[in-house]
Structures are given as C-alpha cells and as structure tokens.
PDB file of N, CA and C in Angstrom:
ATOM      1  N   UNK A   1      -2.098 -13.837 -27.604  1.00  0.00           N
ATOM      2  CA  UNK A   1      -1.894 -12.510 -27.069  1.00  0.00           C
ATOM      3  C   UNK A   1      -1.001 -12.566 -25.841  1.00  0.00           C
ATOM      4  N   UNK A   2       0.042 -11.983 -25.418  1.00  0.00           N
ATOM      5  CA  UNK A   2       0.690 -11.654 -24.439  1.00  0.00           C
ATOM      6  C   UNK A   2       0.098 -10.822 -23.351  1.00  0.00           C
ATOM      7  N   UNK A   3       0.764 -11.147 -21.984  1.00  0.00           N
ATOM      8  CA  UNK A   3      -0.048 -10.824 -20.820  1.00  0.00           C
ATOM      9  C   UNK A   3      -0.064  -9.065 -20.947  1.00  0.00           C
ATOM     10  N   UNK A   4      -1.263  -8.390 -20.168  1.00  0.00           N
ATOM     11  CA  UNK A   4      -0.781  -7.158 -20.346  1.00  0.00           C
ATOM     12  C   UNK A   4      -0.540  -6.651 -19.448  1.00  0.00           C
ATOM     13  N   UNK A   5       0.516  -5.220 -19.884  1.00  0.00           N
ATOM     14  CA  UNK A   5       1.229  -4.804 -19.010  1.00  0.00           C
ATOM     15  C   UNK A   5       0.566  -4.110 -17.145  1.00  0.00           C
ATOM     16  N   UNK A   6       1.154  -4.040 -15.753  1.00  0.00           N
ATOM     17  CA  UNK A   6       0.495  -3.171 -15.077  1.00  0.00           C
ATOM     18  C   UNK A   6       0.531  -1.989 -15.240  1.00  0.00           C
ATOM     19  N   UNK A   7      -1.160  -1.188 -15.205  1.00  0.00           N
ATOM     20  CA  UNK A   7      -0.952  -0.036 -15.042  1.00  0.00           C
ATOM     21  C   UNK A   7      -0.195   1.160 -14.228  1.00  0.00           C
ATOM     22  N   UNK A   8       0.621   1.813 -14.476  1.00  0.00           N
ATOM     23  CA  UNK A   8       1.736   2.558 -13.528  1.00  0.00           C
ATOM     24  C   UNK A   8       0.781   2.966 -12.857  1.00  0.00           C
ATOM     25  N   UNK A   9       0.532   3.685 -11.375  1.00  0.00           N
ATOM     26  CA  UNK A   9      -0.037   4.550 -10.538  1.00  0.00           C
ATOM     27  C   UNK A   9       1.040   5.231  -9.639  1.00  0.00           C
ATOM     28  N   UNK A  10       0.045   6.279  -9.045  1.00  0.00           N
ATOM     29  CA  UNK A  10       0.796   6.951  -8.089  1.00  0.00           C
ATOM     30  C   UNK A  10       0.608   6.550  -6.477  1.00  0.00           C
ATOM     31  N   UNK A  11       1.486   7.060  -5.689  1.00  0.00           N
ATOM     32  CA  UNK A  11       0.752   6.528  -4.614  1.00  0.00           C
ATOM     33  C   UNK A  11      -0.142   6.480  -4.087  1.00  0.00           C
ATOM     34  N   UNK A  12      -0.887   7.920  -3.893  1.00  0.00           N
ATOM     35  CA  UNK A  12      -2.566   7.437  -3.817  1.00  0.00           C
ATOM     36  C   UNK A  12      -2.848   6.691  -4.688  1.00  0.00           C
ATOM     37  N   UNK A  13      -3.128   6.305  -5.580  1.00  0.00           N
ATOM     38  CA  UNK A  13      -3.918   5.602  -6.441  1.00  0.00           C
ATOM     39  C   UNK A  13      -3.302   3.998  -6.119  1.00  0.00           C
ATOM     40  N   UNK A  14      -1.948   3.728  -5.907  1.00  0.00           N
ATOM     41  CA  UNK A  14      -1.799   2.382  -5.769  1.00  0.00           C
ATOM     42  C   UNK A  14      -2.211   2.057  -4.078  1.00  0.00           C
ATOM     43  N   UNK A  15      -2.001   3.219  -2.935  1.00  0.00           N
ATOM     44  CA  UNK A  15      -3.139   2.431  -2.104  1.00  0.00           C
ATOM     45  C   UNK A  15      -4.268   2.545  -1.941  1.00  0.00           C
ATOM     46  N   UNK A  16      -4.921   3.425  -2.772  1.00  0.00           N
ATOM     47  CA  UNK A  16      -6.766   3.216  -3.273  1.00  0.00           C
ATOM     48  C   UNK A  16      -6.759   1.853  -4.037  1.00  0.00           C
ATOM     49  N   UNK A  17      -6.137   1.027  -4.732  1.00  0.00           N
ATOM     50  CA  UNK A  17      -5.626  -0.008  -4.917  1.00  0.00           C
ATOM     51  C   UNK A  17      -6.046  -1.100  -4.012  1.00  0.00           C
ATOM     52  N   UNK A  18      -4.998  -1.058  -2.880  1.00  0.00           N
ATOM     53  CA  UNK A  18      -4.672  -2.135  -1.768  1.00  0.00           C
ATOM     54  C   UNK A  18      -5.638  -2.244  -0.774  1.00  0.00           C
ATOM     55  N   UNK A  19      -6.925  -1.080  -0.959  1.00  0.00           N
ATOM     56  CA  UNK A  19      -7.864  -0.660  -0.128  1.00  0.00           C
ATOM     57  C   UNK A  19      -8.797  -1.351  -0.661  1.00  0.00           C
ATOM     58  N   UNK A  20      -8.695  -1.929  -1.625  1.00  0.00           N
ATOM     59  CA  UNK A  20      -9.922  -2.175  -2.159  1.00  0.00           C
ATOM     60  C   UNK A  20     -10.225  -3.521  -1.899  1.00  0.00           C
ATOM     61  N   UNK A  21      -9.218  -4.138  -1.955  1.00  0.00           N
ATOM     62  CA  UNK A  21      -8.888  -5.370  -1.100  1.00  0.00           C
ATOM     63  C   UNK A  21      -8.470  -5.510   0.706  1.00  0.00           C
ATOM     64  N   UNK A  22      -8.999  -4.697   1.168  1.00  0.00           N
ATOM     65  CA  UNK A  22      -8.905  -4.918   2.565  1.00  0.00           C
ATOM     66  C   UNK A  22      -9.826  -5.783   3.418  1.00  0.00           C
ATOM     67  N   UNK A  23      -9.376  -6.491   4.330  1.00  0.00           N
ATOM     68  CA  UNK A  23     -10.457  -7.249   5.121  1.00  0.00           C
ATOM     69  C   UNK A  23     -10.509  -6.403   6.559  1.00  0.00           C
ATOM     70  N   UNK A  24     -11.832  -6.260   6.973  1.00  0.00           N
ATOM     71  CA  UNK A  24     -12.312  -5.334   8.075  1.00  0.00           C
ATOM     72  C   UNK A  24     -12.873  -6.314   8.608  1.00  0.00           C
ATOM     73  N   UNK A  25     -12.633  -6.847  10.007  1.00  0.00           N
ATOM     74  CA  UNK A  25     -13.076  -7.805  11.154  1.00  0.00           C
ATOM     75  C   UNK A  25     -13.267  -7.252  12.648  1.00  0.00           C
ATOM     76  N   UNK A  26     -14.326  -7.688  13.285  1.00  0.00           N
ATOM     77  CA  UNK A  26     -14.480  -7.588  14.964  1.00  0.00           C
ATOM     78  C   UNK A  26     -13.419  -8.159  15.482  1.00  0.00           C
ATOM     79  N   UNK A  27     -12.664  -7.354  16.171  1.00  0.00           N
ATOM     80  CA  UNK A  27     -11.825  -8.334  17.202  1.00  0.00           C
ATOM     81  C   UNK A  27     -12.727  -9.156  17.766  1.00  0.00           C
ATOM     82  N   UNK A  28     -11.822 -10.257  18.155  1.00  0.00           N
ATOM     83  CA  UNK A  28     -12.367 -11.669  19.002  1.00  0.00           C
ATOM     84  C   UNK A  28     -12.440 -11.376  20.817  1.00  0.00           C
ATOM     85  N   UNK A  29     -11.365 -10.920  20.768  1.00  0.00           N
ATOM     86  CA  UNK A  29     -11.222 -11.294  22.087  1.00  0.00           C
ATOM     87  C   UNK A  29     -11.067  -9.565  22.966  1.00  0.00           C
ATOM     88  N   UNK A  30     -10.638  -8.730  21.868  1.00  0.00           N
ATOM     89  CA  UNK A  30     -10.937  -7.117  22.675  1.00  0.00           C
ATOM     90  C   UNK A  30     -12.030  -6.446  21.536  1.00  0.00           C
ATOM     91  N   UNK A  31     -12.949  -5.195  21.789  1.00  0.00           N
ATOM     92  CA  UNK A  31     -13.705  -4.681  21.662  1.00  0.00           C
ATOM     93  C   UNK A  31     -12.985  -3.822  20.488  1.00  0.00           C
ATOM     94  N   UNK A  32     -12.480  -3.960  19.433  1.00  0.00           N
ATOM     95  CA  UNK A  32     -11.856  -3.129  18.090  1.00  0.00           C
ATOM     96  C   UNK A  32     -11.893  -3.719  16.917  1.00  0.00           C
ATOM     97  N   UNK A  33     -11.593  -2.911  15.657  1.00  0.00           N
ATOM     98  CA  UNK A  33     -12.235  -3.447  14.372  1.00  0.00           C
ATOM     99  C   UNK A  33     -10.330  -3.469  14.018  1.00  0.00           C
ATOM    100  N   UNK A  34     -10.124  -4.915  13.913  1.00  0.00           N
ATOM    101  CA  UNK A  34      -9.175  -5.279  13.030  1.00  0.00           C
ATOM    102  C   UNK A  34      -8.877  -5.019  11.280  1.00  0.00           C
ATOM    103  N   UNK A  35      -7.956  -4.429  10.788  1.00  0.00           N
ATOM    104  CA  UNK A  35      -8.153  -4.259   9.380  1.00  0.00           C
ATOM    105  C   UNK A  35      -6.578  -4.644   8.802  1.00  0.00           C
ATOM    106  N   UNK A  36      -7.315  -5.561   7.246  1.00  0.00           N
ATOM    107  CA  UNK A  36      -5.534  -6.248   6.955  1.00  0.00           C
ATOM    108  C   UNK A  36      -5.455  -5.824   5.761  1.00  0.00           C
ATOM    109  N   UNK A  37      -4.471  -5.440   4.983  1.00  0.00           N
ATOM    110  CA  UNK A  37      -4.083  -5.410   3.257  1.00  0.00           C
ATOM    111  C   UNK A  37      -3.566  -7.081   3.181  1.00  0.00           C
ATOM    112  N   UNK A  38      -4.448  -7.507   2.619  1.00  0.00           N
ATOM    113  CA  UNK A  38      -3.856  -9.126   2.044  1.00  0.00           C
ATOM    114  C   UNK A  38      -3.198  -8.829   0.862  1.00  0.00           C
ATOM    115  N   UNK A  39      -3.212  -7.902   0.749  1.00  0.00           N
ATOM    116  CA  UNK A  39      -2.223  -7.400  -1.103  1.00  0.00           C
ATOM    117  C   UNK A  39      -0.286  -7.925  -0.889  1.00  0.00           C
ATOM    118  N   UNK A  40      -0.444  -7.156   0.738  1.00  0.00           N
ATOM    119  CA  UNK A  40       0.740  -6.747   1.735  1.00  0.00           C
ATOM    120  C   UNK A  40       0.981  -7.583   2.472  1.00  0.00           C
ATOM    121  N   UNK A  41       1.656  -8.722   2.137  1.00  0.00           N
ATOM    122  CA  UNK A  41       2.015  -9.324   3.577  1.00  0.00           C
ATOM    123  C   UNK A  41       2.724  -8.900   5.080  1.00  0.00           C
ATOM    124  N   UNK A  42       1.758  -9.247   5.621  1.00  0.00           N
ATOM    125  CA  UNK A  42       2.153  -8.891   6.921  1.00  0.00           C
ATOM    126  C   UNK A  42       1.175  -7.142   7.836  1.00  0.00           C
ATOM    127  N   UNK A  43       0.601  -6.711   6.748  1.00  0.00           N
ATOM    128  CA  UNK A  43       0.204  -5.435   7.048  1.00  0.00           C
ATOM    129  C   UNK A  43      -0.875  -5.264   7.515  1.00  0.00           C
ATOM    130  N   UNK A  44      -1.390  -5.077   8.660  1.00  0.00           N
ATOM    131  CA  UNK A  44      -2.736  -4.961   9.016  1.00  0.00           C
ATOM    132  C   UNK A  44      -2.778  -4.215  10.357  1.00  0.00           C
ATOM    133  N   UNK A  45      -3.557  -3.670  11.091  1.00  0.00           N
ATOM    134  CA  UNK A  45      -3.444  -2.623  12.395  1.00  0.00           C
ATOM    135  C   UNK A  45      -4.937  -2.804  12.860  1.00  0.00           C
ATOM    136  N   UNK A  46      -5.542  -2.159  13.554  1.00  0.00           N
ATOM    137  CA  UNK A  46      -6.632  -1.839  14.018  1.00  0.00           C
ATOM    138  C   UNK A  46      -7.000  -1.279  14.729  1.00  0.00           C
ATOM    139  N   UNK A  47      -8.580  -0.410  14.861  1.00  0.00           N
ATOM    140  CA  UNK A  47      -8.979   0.698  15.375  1.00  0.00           C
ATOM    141  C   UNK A  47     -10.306   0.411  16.231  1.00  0.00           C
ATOM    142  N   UNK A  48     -10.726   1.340  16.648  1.00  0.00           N
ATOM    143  CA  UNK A  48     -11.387   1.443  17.812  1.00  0.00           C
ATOM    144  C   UNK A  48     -13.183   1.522  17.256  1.00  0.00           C
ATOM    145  N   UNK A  49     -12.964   1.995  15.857  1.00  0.00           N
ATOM    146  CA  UNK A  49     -14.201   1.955  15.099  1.00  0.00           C
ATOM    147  C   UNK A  49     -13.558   1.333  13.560  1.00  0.00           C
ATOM    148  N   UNK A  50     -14.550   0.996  12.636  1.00  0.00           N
ATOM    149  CA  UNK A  50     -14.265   0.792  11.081  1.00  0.00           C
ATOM    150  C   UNK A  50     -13.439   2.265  10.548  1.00  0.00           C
ATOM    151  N   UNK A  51     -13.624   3.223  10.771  1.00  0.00           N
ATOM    152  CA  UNK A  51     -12.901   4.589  10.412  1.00  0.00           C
ATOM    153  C   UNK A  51     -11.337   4.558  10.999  1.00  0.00           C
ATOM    154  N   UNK A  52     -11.583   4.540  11.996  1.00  0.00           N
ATOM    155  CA  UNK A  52     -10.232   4.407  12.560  1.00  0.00           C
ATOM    156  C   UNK A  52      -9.359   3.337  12.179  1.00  0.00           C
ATOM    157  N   UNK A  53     -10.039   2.130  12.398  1.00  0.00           N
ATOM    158  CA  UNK A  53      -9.408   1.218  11.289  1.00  0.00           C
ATOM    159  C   UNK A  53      -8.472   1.301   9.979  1.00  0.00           C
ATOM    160  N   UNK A  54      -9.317   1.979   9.213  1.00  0.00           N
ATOM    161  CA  UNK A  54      -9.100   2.491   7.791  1.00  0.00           C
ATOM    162  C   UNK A  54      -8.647   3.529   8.032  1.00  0.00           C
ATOM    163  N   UNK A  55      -8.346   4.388   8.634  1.00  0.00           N
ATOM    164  CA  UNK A  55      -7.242   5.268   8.356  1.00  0.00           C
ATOM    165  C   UNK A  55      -5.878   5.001   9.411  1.00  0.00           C
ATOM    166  N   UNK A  56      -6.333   4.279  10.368  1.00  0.00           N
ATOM    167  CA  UNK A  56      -4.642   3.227  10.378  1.00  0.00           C
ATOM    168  C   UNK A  56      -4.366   2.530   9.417  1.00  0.00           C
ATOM    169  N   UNK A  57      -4.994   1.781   8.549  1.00  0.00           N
ATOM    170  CA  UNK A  57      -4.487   0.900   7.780  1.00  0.00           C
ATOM    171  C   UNK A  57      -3.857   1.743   6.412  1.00  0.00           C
ATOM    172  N   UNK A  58      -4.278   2.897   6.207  1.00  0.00           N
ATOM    173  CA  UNK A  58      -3.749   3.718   5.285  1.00  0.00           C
ATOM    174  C   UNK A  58      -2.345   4.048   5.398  1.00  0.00           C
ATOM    175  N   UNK A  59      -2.231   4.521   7.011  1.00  0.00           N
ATOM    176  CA  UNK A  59      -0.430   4.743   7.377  1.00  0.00           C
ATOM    177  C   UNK A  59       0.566   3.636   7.588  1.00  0.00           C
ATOM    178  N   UNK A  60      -0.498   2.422   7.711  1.00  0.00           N
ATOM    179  CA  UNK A  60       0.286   1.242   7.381  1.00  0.00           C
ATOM    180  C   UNK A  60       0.354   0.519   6.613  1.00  0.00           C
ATOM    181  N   UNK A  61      -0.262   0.913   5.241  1.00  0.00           N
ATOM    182  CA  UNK A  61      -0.029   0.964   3.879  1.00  0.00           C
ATOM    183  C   UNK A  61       1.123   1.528   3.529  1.00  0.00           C
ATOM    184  N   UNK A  62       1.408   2.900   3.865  1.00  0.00           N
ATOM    185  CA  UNK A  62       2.138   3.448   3.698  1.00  0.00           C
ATOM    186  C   UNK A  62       3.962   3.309   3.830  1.00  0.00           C
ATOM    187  N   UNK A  63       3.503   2.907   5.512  1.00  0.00           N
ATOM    188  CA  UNK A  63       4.961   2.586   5.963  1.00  0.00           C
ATOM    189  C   UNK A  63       5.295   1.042   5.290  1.00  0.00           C
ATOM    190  N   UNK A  64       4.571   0.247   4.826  1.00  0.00           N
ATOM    191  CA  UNK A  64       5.241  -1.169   4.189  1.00  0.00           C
ATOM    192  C   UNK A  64       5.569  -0.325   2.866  1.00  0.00           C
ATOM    193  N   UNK A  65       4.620   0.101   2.032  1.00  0.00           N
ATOM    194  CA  UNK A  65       5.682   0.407   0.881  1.00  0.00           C
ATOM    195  C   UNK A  65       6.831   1.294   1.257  1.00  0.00           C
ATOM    196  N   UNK A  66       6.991   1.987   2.156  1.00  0.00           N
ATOM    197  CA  UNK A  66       8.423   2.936   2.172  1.00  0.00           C
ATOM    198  C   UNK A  66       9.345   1.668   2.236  1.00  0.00           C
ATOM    199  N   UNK A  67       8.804   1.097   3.746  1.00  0.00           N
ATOM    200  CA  UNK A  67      10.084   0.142   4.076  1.00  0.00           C
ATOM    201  C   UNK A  67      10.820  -1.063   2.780  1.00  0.00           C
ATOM    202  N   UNK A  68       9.400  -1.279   1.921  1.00  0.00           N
ATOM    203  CA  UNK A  68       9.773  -2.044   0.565  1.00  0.00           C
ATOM    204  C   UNK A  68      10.652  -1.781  -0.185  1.00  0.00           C
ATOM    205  N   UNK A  69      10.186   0.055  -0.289  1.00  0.00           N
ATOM    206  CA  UNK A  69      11.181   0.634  -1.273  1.00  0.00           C
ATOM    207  C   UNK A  69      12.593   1.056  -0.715  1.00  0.00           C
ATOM    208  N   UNK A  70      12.499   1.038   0.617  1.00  0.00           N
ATOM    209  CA  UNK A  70      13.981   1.363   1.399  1.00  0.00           C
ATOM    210  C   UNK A  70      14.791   0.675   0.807  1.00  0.00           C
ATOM    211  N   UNK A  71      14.154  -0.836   1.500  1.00  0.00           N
ATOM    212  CA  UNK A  71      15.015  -1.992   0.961  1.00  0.00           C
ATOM    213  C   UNK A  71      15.322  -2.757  -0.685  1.00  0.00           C
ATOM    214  N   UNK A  72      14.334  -2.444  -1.360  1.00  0.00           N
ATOM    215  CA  UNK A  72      14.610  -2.598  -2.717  1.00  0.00           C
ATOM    216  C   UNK A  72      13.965  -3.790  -3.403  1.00  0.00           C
ATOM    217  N   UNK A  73      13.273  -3.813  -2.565  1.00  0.00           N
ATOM    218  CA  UNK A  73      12.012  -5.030  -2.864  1.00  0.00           C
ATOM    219  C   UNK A  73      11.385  -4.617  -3.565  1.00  0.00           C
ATOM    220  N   UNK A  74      10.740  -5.835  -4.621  1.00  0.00           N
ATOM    221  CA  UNK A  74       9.757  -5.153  -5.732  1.00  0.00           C
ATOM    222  C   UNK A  74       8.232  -5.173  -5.123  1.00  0.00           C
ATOM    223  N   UNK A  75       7.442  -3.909  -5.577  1.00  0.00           N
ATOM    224  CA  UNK A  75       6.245  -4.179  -4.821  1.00  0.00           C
ATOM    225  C   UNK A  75       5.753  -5.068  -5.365  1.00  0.00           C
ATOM    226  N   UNK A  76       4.127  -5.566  -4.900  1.00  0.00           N
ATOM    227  CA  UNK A  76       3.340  -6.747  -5.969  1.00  0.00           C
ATOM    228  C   UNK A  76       2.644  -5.446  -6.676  1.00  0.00           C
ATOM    229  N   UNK A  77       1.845  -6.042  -7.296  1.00  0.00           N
ATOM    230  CA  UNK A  77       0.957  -5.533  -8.682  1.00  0.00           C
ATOM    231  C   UNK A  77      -0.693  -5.723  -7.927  1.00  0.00           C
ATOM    232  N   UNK A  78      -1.330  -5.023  -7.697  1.00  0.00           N
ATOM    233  CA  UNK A  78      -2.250  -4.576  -7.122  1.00  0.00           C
ATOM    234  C   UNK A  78      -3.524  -4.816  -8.330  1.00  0.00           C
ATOM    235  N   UNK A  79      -4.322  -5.742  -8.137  1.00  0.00           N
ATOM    236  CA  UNK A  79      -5.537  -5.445  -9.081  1.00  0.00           C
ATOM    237  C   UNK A  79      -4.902  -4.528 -10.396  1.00  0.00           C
ATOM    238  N   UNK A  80      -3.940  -5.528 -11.158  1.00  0.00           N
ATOM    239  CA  UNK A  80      -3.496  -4.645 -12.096  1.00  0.00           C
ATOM    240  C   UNK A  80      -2.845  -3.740 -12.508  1.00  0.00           C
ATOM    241  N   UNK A  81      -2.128  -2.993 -11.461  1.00  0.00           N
ATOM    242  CA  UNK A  81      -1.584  -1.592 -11.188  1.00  0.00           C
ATOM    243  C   UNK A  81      -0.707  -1.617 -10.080  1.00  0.00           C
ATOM    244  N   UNK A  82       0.454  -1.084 -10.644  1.00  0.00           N
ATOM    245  CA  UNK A  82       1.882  -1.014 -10.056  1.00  0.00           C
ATOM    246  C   UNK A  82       2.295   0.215 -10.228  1.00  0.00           C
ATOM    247  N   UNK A  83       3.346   0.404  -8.802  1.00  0.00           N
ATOM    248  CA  UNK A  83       3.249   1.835  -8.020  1.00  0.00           C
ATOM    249  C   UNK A  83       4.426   2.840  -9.610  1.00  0.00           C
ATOM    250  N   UNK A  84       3.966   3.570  -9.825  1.00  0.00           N
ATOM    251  CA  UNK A  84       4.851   4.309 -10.379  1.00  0.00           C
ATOM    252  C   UNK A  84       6.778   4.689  -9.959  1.00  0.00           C
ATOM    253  N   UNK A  85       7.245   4.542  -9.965  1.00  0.00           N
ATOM    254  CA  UNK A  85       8.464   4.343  -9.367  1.00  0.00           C
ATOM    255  C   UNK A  85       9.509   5.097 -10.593  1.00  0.00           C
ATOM    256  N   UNK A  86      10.141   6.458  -9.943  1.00  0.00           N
ATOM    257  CA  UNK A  86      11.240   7.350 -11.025  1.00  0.00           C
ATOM    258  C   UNK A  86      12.392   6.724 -10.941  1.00  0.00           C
ATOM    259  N   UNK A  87      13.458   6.625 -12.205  1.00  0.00           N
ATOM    260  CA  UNK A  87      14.860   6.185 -12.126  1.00  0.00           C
ATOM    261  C   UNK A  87      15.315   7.420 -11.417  1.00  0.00           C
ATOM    262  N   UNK A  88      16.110   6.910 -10.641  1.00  0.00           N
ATOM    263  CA  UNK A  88      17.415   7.956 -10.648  1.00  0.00           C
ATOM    264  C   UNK A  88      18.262   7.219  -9.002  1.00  0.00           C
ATOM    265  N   UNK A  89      18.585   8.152  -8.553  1.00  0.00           N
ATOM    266  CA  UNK A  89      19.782   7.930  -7.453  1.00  0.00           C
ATOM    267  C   UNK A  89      19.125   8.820  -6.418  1.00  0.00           C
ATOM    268  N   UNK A  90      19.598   8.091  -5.439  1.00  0.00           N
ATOM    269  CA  UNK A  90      19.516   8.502  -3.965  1.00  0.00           C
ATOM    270  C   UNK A  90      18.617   8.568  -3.569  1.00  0.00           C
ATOM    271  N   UNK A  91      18.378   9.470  -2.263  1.00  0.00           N
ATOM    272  CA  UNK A  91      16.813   9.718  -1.060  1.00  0.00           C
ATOM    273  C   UNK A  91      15.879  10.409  -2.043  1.00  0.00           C
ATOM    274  N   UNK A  92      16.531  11.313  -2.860  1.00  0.00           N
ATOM    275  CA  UNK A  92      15.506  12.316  -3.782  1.00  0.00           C
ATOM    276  C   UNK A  92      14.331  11.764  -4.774  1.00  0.00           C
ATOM    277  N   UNK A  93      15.038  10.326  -4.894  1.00  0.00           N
ATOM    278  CA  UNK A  93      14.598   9.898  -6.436  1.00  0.00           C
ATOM    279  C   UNK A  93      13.419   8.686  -5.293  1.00  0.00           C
ATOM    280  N   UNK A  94      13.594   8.482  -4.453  1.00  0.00           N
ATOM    281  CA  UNK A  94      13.207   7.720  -3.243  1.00  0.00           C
ATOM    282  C   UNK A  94      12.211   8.341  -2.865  1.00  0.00           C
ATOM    283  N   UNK A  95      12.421   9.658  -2.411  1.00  0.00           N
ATOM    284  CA  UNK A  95      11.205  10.562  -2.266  1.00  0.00           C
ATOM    285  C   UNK A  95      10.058  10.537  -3.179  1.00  0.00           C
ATOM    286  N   UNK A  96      10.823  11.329  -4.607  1.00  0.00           N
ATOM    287  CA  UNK A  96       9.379  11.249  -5.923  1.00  0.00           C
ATOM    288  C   UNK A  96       8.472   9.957  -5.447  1.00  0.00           C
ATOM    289  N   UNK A  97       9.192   8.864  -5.582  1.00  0.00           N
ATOM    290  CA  UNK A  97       8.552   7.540  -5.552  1.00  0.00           C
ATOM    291  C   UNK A  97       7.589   7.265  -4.278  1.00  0.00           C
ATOM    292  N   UNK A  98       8.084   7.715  -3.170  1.00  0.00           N
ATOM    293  CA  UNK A  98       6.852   7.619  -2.431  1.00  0.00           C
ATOM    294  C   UNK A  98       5.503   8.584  -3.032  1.00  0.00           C
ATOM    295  N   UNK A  99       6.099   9.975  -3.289  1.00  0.00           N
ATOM    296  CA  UNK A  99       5.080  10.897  -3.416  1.00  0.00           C
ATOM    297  C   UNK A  99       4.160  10.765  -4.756  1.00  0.00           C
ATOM    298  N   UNK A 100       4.636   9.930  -5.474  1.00  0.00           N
ATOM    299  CA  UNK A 100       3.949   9.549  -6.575  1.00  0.00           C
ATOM    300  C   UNK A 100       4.291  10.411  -8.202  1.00  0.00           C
ATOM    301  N   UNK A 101       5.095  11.167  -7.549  1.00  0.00           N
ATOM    302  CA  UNK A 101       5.531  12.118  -9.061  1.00  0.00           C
ATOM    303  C   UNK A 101       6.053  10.898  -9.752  1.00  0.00           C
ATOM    304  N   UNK A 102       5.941  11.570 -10.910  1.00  0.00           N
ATOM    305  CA  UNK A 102       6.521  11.180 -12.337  1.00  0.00           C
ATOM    306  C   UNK A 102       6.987  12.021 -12.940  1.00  0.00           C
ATOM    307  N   UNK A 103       8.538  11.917 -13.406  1.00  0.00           N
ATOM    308  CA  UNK A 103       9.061  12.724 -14.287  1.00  0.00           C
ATOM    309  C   UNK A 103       9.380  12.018 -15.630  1.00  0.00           C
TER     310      UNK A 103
END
C-alpha cells in the first residue's frame, strides 16, 4: 500500500493541529508560562498565565505560517494534515491561503 495522502485543512483547523502538539512549561528563571509549537521550528512565546500563553502562541502560530508562506516555504504536515493552500497569483491568492478558503 502506498503512503497516504495529508489531509488538506484550513487555517483554523491546521493550527488546532499544531496546538495539539504544544509544550506548556514554568519559566525557570522569571515567573511566566512558556509555550512552544515543536511542529514549527523556532515558534514559541509566553504568557503570564497558561491562557495567555495559548493565545500568544496562537498569533505566533500564525505569524510563522504567513512568514512561511511569504517566503515560499513548504509548510510541514501536522499530525497528518496540511494547510489547504489556493493556486493562483499574487497577495489575493496569498490571502485565501492564510484565511483558509478554498476555491
């Protein structure tokens, strides 16, 4: 049998994805809850509680895939599931793709 394919998602759904795999830690040395996407290299922020945490780590979910897709990097494949992404040209077709449409 051949490998199978990733499931397309949208952007919510591919970082409900990357969330699912997040690591949530006590800072060491200041009083805040560190949080990383190991999906994402390099992506991780942290907050002042576990909430705050996680919803920084959401906008910095966010901003690595824009900057990915700015540049033209392929994302990884997430527990199976890869970001939906429209053909076409320019900022517009750039846009859908963040926002998760599919045409």
């Amino acid at each position: 049998m051949g490998r199978k394919s990733p499931r397309r998602v949208t952007l919510r759904g591919y970082v409900a994805e990357v969330l699912k795999n997040a690591i949530y830690e006590k800072g060491e040395a200041l009083d805040v809850v560190v949080a990383e996407a190991p999906d994402l290299p390099g992506c991780f922020t942290q907050g002042a509680s576990f909430e705050e945490a996680r919803e920084n780590l959401i906008d910095a979910i966010e901003v690595w895939i824009m900057a990915g897709l700015q540049s033209g990097e392929e994302l990884p494949v997430v527990n199976g599931c890869q970001l939906a992404i429209t053909a076409g040209q320019g900022r517009r077709a750039r846009g859908k793709a963040l926002a998760g449409v599919q045409t």
